[in-house]
Protein backbone atom coordinates (compact mmCIF):
# COMPACT_ATOMS: atom_id res chain seq x y z
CA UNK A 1 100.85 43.01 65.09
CA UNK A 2 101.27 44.11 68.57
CA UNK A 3 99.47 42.17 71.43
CA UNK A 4 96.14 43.78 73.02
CA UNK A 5 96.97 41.38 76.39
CA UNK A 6 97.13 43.82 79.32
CA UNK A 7 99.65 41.03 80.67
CA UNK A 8 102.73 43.36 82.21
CA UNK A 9 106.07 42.93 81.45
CA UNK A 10 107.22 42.06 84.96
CA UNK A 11 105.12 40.60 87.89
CA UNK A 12 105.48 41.10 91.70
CA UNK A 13 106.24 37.25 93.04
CA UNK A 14 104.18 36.53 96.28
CA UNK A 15 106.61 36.60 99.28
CA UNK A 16 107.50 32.91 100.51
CA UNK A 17 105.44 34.00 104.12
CA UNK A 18 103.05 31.29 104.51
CA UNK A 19 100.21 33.73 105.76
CA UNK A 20 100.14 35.42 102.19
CA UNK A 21 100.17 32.34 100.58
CA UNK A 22 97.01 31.42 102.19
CA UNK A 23 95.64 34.89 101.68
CA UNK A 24 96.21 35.02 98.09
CA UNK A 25 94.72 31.69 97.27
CA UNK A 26 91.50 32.92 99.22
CA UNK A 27 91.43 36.55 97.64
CA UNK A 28 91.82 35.20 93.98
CA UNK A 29 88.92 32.65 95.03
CA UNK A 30 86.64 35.26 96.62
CA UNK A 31 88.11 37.90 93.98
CA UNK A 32 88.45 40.44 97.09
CA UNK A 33 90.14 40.47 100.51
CA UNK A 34 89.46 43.39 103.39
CA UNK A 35 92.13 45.24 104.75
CA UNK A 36 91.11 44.26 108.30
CA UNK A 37 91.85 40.38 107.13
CA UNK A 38 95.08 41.53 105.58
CA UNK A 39 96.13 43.18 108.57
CA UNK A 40 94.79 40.30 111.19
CA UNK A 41 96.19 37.60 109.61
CA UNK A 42 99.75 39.20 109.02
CA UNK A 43 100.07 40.72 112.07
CA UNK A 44 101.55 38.17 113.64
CA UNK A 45 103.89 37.36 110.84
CA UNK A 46 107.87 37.54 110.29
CA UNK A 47 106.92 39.51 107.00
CA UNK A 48 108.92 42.43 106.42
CA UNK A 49 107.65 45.60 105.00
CA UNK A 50 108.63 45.27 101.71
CA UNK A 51 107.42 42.14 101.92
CA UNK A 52 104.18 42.94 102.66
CA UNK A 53 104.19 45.84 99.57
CA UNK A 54 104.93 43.49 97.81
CA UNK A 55 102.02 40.86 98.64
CA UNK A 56 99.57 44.39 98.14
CA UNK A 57 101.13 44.51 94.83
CA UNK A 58 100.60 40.51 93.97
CA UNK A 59 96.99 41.16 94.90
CA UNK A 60 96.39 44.18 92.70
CA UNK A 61 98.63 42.07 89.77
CA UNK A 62 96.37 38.57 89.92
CA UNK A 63 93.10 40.47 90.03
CA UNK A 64 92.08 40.63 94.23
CA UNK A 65 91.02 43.97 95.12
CA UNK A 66 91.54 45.11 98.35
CA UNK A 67 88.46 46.29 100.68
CA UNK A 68 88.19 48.97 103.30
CA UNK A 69 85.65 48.03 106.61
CA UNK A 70 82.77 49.06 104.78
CA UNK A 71 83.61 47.55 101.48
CA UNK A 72 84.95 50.18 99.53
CA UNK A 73 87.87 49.58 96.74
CA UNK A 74 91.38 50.83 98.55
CA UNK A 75 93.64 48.95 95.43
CA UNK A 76 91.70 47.29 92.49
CA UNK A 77 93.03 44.20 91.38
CA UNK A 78 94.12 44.34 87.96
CA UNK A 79 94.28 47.58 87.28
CA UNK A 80 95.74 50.75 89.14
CA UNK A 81 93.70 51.55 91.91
């Protein structure tokens, strides 16, 4: 019998950029991150910008969603946004 587990077949790795890393670990605690924090804490990264789809893409994948400035959905974590 086929599997009900919305798992997909292929996940988006977090980029090695040690400002994502942090990110991600406090999005998947608070379960949501703003775009304003996404964009303050990486701006002064090396990330490049498929890196940085990528992360948006992690964060959707492990369940984050991601927040506009007055705390509207922009991506939904876990699910297409």
């Amino acid at each position: 019998m086929a599997s009900t587990s919305p798992r997909r077949a292929v996940e988006t790795a977090l980029p090695d950029v040690e400002e994502m890393r942090a990110l991600a670990a406090e999005g998947m605690e608070r379960g949501a991150l703003t775009y304003d924090e996404i964009v303050e804490a990486l701006q002064d990264s090396d990330a490049t910008k498929e890196q940085i789809e990528d992360f948006y893409a992690h964060l959707v994948e492990v369940g984050v969603e991601v927040l506009d400035a007055d705390g509207e959905v922009v991506a939904r974590g876990g699910a297409a946004a």
